[in-house]
Protein backbone atom coordinates (compact mmCIF):
# COMPACT_ATOMS: atom_id res chain seq x y z
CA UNK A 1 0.00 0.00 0.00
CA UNK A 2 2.34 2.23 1.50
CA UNK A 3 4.68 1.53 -2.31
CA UNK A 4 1.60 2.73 -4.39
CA UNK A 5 1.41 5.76 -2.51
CA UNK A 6 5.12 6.68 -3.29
CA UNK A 7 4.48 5.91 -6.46
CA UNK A 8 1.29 8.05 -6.60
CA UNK A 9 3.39 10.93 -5.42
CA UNK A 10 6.82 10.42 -8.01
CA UNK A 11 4.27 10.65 -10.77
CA UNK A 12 2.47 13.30 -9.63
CA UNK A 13 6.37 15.52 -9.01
CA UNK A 14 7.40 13.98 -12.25
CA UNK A 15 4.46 15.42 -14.43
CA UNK A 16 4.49 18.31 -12.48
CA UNK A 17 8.51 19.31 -13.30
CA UNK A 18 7.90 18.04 -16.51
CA UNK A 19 5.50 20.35 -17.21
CA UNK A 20 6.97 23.35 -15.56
CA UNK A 21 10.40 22.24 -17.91
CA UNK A 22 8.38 22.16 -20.92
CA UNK A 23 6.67 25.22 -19.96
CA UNK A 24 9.85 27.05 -19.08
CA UNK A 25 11.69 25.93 -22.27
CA UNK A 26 8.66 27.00 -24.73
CA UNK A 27 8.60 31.03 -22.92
CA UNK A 28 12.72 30.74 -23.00
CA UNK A 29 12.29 30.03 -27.11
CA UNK A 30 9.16 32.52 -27.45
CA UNK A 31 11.10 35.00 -25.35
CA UNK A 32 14.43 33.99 -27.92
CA UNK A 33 12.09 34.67 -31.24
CA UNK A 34 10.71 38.23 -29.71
CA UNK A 35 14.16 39.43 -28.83
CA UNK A 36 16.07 41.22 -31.39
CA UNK A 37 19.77 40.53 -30.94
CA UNK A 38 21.51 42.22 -33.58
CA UNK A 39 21.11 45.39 -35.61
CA UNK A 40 21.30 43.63 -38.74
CA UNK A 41 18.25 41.27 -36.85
CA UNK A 42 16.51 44.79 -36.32
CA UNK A 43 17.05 46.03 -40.16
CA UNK A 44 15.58 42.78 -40.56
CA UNK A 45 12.72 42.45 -39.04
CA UNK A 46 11.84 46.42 -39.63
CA UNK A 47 11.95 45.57 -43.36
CA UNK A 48 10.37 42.22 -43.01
CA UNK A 49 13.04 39.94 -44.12
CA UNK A 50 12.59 37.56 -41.53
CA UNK A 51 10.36 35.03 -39.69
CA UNK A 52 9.50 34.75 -36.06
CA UNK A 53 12.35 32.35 -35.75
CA UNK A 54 14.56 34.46 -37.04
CA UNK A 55 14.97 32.89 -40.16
CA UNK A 56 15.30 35.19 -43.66
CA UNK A 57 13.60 36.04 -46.22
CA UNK A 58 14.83 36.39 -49.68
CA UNK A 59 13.13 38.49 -52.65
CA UNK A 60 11.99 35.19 -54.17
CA UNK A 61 10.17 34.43 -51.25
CA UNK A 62 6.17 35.12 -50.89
CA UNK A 63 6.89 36.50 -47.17
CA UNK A 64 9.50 39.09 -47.80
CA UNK A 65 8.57 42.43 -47.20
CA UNK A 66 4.84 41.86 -46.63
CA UNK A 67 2.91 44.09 -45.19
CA UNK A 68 0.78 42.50 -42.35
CA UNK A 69 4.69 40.84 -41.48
CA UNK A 70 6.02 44.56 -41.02
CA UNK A 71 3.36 45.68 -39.08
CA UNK A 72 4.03 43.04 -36.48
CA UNK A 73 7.16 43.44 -36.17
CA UNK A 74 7.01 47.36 -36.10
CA UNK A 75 4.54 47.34 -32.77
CA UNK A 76 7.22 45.18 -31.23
CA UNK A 77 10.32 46.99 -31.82
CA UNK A 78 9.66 50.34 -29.45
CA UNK A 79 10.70 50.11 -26.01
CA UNK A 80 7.49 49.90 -24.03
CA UNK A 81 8.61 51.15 -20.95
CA UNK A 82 9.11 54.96 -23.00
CA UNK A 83 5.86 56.77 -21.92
CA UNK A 84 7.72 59.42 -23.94
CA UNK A 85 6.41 57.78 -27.16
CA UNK A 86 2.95 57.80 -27.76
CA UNK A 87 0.90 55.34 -29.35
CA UNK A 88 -0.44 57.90 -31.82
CA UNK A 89 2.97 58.77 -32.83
CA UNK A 90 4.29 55.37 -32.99
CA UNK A 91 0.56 54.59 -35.14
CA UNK A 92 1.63 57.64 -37.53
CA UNK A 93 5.34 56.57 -38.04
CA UNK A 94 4.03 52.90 -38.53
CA UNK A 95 1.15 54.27 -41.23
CA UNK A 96 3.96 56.16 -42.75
CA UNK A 97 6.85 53.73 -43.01
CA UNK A 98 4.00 50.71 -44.42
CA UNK A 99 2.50 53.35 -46.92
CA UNK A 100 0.93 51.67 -49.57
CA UNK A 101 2.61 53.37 -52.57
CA UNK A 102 5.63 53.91 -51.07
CA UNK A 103 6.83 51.99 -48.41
CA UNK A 104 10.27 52.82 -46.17
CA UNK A 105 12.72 50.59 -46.47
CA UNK A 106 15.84 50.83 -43.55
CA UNK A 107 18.85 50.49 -45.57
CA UNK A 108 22.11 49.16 -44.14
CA UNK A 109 24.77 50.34 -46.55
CA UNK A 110 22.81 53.90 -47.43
CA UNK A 111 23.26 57.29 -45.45
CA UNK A 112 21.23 58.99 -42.69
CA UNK A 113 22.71 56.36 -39.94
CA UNK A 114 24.89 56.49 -37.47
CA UNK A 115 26.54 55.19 -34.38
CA UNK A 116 26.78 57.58 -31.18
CA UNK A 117 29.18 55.20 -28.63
CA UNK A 118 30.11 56.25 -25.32
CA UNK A 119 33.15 55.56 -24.00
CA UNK A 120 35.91 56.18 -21.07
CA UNK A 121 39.34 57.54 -21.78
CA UNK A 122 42.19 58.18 -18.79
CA UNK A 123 44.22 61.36 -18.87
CA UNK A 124 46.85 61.78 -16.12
CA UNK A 125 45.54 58.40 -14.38
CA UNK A 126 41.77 60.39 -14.15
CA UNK A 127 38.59 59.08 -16.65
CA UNK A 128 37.61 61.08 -18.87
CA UNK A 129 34.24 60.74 -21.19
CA UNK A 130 34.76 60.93 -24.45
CA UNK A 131 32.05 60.81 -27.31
CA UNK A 132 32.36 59.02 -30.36
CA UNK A 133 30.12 59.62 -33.69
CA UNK A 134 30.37 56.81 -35.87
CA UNK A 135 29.28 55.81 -39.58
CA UNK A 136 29.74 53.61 -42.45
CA UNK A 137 32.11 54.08 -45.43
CA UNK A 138 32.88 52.78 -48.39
CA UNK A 139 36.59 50.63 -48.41
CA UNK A 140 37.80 48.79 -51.41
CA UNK A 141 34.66 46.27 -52.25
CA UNK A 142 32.96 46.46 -48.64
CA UNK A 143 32.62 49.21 -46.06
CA UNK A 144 33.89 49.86 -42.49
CA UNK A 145 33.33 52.21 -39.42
CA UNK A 146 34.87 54.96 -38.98
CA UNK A 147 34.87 58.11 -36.38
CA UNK A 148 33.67 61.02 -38.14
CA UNK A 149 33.15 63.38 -35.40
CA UNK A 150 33.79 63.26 -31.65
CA UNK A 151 33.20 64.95 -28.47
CA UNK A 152 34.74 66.27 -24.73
CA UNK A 153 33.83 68.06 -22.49
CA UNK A 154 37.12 68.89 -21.63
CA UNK A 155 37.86 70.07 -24.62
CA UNK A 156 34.77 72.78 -24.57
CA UNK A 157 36.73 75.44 -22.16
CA UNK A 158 38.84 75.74 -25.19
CA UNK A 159 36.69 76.35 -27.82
CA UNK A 160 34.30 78.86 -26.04
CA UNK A 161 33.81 82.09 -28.02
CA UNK A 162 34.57 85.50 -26.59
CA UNK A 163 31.23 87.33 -26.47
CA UNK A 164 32.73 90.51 -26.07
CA UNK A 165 31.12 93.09 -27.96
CA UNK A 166 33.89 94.75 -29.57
CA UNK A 167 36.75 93.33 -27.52
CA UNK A 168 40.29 92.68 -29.03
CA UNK A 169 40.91 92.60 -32.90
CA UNK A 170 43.45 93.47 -35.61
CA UNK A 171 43.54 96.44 -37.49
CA UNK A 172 42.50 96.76 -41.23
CA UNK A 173 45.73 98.15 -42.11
CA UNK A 174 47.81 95.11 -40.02
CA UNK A 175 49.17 93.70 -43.33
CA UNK A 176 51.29 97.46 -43.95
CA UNK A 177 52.65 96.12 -40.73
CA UNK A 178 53.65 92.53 -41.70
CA UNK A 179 51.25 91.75 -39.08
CA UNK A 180 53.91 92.41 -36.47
CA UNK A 181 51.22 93.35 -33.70
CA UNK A 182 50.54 89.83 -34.09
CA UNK A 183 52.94 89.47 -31.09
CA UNK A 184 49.89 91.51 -28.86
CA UNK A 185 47.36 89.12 -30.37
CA UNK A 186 49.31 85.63 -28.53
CA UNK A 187 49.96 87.50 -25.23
CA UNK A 188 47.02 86.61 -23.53
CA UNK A 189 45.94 83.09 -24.71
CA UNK A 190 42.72 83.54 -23.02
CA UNK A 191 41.33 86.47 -25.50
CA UNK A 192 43.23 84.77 -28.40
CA UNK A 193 39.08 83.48 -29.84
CA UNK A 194 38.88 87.10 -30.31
CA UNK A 195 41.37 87.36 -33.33
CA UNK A 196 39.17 84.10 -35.34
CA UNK A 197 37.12 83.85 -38.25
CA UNK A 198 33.17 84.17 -37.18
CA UNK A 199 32.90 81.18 -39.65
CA UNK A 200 35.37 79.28 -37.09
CA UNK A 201 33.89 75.68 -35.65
CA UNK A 202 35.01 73.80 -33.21
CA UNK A 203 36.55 70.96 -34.02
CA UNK A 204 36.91 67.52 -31.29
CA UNK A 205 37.95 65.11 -33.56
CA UNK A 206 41.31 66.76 -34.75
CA UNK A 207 42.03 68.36 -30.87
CA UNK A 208 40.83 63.90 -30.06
CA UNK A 209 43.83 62.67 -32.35
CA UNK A 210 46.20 65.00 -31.18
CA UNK A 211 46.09 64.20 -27.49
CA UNK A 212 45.79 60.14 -28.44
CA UNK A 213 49.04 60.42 -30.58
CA UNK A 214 50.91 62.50 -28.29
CA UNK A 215 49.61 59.86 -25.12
CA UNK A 216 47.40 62.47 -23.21
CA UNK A 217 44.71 60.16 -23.72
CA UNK A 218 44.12 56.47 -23.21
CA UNK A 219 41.28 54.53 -24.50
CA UNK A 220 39.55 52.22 -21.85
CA UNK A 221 36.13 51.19 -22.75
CA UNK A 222 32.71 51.47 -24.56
CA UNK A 223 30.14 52.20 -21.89
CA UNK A 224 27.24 52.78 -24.07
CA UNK A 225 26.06 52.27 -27.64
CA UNK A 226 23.02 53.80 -29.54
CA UNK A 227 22.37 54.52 -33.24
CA UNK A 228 20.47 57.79 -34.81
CA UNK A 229 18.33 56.88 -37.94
CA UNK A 230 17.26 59.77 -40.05
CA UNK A 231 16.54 57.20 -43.16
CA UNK A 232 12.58 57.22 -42.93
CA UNK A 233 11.29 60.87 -44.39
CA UNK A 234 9.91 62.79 -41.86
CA UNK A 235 10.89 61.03 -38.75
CA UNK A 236 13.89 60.00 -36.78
CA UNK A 237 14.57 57.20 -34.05
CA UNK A 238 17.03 56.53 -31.77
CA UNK A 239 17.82 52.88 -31.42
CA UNK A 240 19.18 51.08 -27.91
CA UNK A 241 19.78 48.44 -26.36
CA UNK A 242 17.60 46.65 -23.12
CA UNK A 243 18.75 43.99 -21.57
CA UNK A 244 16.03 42.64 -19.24
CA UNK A 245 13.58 40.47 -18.18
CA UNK A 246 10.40 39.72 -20.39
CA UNK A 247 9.87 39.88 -23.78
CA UNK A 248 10.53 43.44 -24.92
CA UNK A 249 14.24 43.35 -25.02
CA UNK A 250 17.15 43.80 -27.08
CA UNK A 251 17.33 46.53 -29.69
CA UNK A 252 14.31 48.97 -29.45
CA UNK A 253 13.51 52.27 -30.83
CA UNK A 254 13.81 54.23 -27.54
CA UNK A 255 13.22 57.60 -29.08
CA UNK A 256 10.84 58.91 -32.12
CA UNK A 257 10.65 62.05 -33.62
CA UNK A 258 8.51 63.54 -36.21
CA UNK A 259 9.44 66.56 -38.38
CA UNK A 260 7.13 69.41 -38.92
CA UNK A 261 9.22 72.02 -40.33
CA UNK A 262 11.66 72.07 -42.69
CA UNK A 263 14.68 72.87 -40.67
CA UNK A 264 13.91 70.21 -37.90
CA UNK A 265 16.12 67.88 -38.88
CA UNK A 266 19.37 70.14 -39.64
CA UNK A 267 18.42 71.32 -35.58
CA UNK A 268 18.37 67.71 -34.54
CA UNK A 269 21.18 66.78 -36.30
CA UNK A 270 23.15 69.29 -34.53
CA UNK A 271 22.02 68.80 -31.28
CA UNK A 272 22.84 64.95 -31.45
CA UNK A 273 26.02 66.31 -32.26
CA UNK A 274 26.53 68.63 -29.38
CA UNK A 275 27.09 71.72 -32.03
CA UNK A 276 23.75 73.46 -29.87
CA UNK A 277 22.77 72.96 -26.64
């Protein structure tokens, strides 16, 4: 009797873990097929050249690009947790990328993408954060990354302009001089922004190469990683990564803008850039 009853209960834990494994092991693979891993997985899935299981589509193929495919996958890649991002907006960029004569397609290779990484330099033993602005070009047969712009905030006390109103400057008639009073203009390297072009720009990325080559600066790690897509008219998304619990992870659009005037996206452009603040 008392055998029966142990066996009663080992079947009864045995189903029961068996179950919960099977259970467990079906949300680990749906949670697997929601996530989206890779960038080229998220150019993938916004264009619709994939299944749920992640695998592709090809231009032969009935699936590719369909409609009713995009739209799925377009509700699923914003970050949910963004109250910042309404559902009206994300319905209007979602309308506008699927439209019907003209849909937007996210293209790897083409412009109007690029990589904004955040990482940690030392100088003199201290860390220092140092922006990099990334983006493909073309090398040879393929392409490669390369830093096109970059930026410090230690290197902004150098590049302030003098907002005096007439201040320091050299005369008109310098050049009769051989521009000898030159020597007053360098005597005070604090004023020195006085004597440059209005046109002048500051430039990061060449004051960035200096101070690596020289060994000012020594490159420790990538903290952070997002991308800035300006390839879908009208609109721009910033794309990041979530690592987390649940099923809205990996690569999400964490930030969606739409453009209403025509100078928008110059304005954004810059301000991604730190050029404005």
């Amino acid at each position: 009797m008392i055998t029966r009853f142990v066996l009663f209960l080992v079947l009864i834990f045995s189903s029961s873990y068996l179950h919960a494994q099977i259970t467990n092991e079906m949300e680990d693979e749906s949670r697997l097929y929601a996530e989206t891993k890779q960038i080229n997985q998220f150019f993938r899935r916004f264009n619709g050249e994939e299944d749920e299981k992640g695998e592709r589509y090809y231009p032969k193929d009935k699936q590719f690009r369909n409609p009713k495919l995009r739209k799925k996958y377009l509700e699923m890649l914003f970050d949910r947790s963004n109250a910042g991002i309404s559902n009206d907006l994300k319905i209007q960029f979602v309308n506008d990328v699927l439209e019907k004569n003209d849909p937007a397609i996210l293209d790897f290779n083409g412009a109007n993408w690029f990589a904004e990484v955040q990482s940690t330099f030392t100088a003199n033993g201290k860390a220092q954060l140092v922006t990099l602005f990334m983006e493909l070009e073309k090398h040879h047969l393929g392409r490669r990354w390369v830093i096109y712009k970059v930026h410090a905030d230690r290197f902004d006390p150098y590049f302030k302009r003098d907002t005096v109103p007439v201040g320091k400057f050299l005369h008109p008639m310098s050049h009769e001089l051989d521009f000898m009073n030159l020597r007053k203009a360098f005597l005070n390297r604090d004023s020195v922004t006085q004597y440059v072009s209005k046109k002048f720009e500051p430039d990061h990325l060449s004051v960035f190469l200096y101070e690596v080559k020289r060994g000012g600066l020594q490159f420790k790690s990538v903290d952070q990683v997002k991308f800035h897509f300006f390839q879908i008219p009208g609109w721009y998304f910033e794309l990041a990564e979530f690592n987390r619990p649940g099923y809205n992870t990996g690569w999400l659009i964490s930030n969606l803008v739409k453009f209403n005037n025509e100078g928008d996206e110059a304005l954004l452009r810059r301000y991604l850039h730190h050029e404005i603040n």
